[in-house]
N, C-alpha and C. Protein backbone atom coordinates (compact mmCIF):
# COMPACT_ATOMS: atom_id res chain seq x y z
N UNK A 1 -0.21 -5.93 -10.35
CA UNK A 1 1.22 -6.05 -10.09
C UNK A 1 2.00 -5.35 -11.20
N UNK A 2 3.08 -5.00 -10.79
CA UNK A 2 3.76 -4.40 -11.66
C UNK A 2 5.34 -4.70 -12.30
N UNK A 3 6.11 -5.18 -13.10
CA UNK A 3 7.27 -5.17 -13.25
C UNK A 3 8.55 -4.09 -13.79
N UNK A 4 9.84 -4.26 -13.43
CA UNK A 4 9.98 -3.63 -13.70
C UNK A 4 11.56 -4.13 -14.26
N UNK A 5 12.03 -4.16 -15.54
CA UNK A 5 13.50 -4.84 -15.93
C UNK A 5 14.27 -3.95 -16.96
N UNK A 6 15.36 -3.77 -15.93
CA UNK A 6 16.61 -2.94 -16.11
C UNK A 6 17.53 -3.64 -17.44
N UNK A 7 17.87 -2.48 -17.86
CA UNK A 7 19.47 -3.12 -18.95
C UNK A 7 20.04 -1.90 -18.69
N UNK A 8 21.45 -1.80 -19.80
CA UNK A 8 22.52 -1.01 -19.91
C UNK A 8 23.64 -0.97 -18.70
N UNK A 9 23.53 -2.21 -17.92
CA UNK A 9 24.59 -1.54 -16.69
C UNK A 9 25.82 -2.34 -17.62
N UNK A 10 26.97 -2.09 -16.72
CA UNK A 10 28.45 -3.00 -17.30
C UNK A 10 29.50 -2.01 -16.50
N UNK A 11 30.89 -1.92 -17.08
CA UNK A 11 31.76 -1.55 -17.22
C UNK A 11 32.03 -0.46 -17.42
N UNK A 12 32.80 0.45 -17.11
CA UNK A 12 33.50 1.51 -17.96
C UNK A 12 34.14 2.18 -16.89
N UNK A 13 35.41 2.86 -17.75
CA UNK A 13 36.41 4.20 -17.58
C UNK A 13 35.96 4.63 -16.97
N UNK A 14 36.90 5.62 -16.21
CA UNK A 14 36.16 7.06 -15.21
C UNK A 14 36.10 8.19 -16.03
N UNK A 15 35.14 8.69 -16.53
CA UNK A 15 35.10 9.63 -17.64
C UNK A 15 34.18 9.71 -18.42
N UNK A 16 33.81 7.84 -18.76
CA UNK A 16 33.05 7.79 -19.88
C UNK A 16 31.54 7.77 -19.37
N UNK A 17 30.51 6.94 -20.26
CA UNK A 17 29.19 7.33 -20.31
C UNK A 17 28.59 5.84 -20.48
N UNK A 18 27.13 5.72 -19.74
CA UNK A 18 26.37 4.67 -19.68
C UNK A 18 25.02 5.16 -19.81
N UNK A 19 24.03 4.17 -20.44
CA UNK A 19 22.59 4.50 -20.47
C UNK A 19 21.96 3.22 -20.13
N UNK A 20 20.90 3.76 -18.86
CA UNK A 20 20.53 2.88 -17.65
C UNK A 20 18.97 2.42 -18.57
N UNK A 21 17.76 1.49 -18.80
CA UNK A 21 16.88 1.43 -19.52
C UNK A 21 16.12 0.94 -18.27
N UNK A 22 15.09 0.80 -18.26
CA UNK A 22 14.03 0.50 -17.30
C UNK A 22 12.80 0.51 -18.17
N UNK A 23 12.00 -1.17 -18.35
CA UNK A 23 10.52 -1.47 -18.98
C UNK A 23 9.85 -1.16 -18.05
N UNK A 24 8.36 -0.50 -17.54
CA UNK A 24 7.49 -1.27 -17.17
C UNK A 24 6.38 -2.03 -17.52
N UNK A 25 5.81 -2.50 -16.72
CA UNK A 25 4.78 -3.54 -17.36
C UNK A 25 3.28 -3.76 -15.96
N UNK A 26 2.32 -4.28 -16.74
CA UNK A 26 1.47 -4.99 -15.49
C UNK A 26 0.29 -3.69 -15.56
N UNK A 27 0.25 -3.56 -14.20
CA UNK A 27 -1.08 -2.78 -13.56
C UNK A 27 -0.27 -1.14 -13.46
N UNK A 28 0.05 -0.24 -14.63
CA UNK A 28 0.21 0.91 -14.06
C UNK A 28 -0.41 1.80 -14.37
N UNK A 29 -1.01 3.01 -13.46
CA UNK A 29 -1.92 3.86 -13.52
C UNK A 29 -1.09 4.85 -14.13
N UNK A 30 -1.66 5.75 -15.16
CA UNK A 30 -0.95 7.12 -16.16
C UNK A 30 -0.23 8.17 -14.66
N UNK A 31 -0.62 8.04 -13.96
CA UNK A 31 0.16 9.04 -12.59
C UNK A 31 1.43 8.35 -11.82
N UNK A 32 2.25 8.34 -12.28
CA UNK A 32 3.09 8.15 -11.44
C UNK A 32 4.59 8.45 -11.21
N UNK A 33 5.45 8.27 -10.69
CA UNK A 33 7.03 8.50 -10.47
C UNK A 33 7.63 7.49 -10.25
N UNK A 34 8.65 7.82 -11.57
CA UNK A 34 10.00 6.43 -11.88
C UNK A 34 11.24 7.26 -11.69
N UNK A 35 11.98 6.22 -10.84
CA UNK A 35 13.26 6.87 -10.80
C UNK A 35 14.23 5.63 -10.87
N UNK A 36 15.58 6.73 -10.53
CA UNK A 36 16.26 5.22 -10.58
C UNK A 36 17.25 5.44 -8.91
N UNK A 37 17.95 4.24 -8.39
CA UNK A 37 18.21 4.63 -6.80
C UNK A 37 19.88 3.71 -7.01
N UNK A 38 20.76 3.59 -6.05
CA UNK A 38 21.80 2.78 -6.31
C UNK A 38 22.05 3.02 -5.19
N UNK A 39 23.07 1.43 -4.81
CA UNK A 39 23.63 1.41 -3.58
C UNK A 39 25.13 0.41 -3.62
N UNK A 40 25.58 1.04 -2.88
CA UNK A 40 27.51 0.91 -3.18
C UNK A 40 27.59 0.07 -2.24
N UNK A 41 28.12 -0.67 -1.92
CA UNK A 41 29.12 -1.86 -0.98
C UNK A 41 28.86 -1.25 0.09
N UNK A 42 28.57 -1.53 0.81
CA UNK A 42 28.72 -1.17 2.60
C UNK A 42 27.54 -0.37 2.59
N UNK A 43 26.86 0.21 1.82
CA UNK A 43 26.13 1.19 2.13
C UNK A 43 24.76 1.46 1.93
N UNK A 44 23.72 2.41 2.17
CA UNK A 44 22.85 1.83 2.16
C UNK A 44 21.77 2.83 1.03
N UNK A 45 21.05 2.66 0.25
CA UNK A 45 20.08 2.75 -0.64
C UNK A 45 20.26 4.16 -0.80
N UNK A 46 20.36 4.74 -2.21
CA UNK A 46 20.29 6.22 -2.18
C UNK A 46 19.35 6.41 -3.50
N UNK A 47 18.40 7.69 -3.56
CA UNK A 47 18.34 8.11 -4.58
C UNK A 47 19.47 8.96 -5.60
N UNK A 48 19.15 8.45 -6.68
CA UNK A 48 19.72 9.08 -8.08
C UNK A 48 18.93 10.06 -8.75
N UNK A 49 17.96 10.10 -9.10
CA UNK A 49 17.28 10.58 -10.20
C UNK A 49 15.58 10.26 -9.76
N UNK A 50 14.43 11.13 -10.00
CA UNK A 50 13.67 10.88 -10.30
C UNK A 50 12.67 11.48 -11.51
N UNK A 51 11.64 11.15 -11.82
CA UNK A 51 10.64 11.74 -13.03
C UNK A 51 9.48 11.97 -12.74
N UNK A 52 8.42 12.65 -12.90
CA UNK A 52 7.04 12.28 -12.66
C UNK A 52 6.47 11.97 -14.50
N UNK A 53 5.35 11.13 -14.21
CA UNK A 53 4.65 11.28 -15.48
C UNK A 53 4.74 12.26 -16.45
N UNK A 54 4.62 13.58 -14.81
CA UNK A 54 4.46 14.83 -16.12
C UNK A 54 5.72 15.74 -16.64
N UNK A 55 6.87 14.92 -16.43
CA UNK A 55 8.10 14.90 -16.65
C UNK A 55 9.09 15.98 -15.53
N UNK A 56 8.64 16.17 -14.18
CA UNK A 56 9.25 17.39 -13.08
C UNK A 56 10.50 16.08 -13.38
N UNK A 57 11.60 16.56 -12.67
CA UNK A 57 12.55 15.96 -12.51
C UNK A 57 13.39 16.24 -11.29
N UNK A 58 14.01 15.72 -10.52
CA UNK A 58 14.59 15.56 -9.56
C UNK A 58 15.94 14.84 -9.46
N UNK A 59 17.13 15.49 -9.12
CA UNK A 59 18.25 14.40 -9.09
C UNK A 59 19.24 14.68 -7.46
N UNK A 60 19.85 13.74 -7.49
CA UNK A 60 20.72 13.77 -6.56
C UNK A 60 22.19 14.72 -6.65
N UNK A 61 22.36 15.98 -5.30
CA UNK A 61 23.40 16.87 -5.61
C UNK A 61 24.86 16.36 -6.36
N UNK A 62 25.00 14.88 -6.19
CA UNK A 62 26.01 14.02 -6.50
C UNK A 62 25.95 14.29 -7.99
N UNK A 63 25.05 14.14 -8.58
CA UNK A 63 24.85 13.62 -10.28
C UNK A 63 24.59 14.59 -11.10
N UNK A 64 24.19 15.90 -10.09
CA UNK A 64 23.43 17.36 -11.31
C UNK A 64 24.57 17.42 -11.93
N UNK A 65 24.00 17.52 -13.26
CA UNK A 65 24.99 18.25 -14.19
C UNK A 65 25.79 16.55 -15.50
N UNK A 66 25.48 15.86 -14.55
CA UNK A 66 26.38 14.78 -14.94
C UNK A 66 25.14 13.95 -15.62
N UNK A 67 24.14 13.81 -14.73
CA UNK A 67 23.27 12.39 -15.24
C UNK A 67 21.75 12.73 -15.59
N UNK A 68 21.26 12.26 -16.62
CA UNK A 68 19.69 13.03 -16.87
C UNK A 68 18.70 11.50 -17.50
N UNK A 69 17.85 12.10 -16.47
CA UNK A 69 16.54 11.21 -16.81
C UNK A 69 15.68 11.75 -17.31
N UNK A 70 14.77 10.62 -18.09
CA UNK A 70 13.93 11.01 -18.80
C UNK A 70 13.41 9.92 -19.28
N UNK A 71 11.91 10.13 -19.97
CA UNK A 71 11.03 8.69 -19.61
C UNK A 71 10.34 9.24 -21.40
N UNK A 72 9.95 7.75 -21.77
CA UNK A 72 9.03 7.64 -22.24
C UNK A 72 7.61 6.98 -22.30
N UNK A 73 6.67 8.15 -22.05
CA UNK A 73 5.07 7.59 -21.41
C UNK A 73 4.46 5.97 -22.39
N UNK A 74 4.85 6.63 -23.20
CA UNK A 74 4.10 5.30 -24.68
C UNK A 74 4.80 3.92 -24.09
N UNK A 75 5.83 4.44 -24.04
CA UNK A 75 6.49 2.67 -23.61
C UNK A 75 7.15 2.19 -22.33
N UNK A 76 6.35 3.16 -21.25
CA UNK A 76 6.45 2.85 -19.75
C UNK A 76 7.96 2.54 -19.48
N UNK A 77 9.07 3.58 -20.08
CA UNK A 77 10.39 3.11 -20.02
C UNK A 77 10.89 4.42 -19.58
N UNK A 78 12.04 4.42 -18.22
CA UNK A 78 12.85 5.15 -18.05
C UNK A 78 13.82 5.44 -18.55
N UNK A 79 14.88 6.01 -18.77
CA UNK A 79 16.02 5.91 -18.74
C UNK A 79 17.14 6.77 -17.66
N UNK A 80 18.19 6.45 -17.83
CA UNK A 80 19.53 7.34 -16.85
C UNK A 80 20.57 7.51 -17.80
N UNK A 81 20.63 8.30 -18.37
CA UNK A 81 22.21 8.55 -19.19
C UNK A 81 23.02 9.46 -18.21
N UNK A 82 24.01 8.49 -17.77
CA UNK A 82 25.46 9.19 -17.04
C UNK A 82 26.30 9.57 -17.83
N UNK A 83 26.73 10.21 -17.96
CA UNK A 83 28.49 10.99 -18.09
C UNK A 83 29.18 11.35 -17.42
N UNK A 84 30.15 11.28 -17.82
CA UNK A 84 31.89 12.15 -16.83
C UNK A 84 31.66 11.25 -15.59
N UNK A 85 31.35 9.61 -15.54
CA UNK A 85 31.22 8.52 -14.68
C UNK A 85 32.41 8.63 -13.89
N UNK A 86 32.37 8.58 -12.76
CA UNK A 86 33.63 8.49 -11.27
C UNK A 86 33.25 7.35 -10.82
N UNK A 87 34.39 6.73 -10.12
CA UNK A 87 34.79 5.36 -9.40
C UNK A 87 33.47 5.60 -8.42
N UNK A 88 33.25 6.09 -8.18
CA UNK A 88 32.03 6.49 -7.07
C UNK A 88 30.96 6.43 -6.94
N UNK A 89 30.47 6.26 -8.52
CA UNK A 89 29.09 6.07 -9.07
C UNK A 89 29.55 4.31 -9.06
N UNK A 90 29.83 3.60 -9.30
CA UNK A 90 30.35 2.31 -8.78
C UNK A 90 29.25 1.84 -7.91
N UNK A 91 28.25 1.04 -8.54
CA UNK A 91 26.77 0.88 -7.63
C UNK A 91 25.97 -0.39 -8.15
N UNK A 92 25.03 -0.83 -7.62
CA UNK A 92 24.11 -1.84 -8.36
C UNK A 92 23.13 -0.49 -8.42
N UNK A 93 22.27 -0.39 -9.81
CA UNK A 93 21.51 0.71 -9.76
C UNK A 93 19.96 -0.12 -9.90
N UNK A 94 19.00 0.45 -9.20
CA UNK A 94 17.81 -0.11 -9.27
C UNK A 94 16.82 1.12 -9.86
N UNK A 95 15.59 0.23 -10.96
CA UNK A 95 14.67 1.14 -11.00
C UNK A 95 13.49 1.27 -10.04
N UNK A 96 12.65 2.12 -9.83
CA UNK A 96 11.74 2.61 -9.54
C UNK A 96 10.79 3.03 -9.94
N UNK A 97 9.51 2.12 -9.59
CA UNK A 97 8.35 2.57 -10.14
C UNK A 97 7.50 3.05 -8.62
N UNK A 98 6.86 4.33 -8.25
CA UNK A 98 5.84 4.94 -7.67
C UNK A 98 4.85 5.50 -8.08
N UNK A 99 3.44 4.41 -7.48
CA UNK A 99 2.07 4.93 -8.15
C UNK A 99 1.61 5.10 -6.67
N UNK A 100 0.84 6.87 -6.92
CA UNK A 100 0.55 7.58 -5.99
C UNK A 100 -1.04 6.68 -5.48
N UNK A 101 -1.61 6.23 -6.67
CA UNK A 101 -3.20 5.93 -6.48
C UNK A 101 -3.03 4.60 -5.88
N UNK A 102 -1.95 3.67 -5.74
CA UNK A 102 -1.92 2.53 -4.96
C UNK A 102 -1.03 2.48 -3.70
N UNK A 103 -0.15 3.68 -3.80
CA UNK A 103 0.28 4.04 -2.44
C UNK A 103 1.39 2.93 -2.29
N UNK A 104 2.03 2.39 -3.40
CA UNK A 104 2.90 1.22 -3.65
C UNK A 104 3.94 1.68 -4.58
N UNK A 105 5.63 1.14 -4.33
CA UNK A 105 6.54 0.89 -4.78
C UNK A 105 7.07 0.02 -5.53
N UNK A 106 7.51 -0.65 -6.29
CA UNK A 106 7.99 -1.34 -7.16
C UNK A 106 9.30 -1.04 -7.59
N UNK A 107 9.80 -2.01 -7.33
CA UNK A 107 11.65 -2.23 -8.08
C UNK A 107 11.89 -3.05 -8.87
N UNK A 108 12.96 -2.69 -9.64
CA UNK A 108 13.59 -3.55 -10.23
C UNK A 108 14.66 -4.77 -9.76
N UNK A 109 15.18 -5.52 -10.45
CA UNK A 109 16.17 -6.36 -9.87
C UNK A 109 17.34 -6.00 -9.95
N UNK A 110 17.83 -4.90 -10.60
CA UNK A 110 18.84 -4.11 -10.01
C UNK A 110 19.97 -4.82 -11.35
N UNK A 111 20.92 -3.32 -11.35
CA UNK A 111 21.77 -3.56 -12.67
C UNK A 111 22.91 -2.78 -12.13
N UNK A 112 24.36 -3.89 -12.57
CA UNK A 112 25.49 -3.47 -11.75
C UNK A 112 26.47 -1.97 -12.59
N UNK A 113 26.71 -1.34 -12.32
CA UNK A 113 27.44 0.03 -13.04
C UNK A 113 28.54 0.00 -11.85
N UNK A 114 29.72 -0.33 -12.90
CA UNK A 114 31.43 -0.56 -12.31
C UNK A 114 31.73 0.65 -12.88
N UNK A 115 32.68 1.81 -12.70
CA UNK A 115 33.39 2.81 -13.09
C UNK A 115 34.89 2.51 -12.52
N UNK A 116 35.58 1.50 -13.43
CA UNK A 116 37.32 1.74 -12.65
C UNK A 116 37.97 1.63 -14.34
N UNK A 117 39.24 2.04 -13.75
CA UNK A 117 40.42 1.72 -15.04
C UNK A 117 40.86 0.56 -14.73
């Protein structure tokens, strides 16, 4: 089994900047892809960002330029640093753990990111 527990969500300006943290823990195999996903009021599950082990990266057309992930292997931890945050990014953000060799998903319990004045 695997866990997976989020910090850094809260508050902030439209403008400013947040850094999303993600542990994992448990049964994880050195191969795999963490990302992070969020979903807004009414709506339904999107990707944000993803990583592989071997650090490819992937983000959503919404966030290029704005938001960058990046992991560290030693301590099974993601991260998401946003900038230049819009009312829009306004989401509960969840992490993501995908291990290819168990063919299984894993989430987090999800961390709220407000962007208003």
């Amino acid at each position: 089994q695997v866990q997976l527990v989020e910090s850094g969500g809260g508050l902030v300006q439209p403008g400013g900047s947040l850094r999303l943290s993600c542990a994992a823990s448990g049964s994880i195999f050195r191969i795999n892809v963490m990302g992070w996903y969020r979903q807004a009021p009414g709506k339904e599950r999107e990707l944000v960002a993803t990583i592989t082990s071997g650090g490819s990266t992937n983000y959503a057309d919404s966030v290029k330029g704005r938001f960058t992930i990046s992991r560290d292997n030693a301590k099974n931890t993601v991260y998401l640093q946003m900038n230049s945050l819009k009312p829009e990014d306004t989401a509960v953000y969840y992490c993501n753990l995908y291990s290819p060799t168990l063919g299984a998903h894993y989430w987090g319990q999800g961390t709220q990111v407000t962007v208003s004045s």
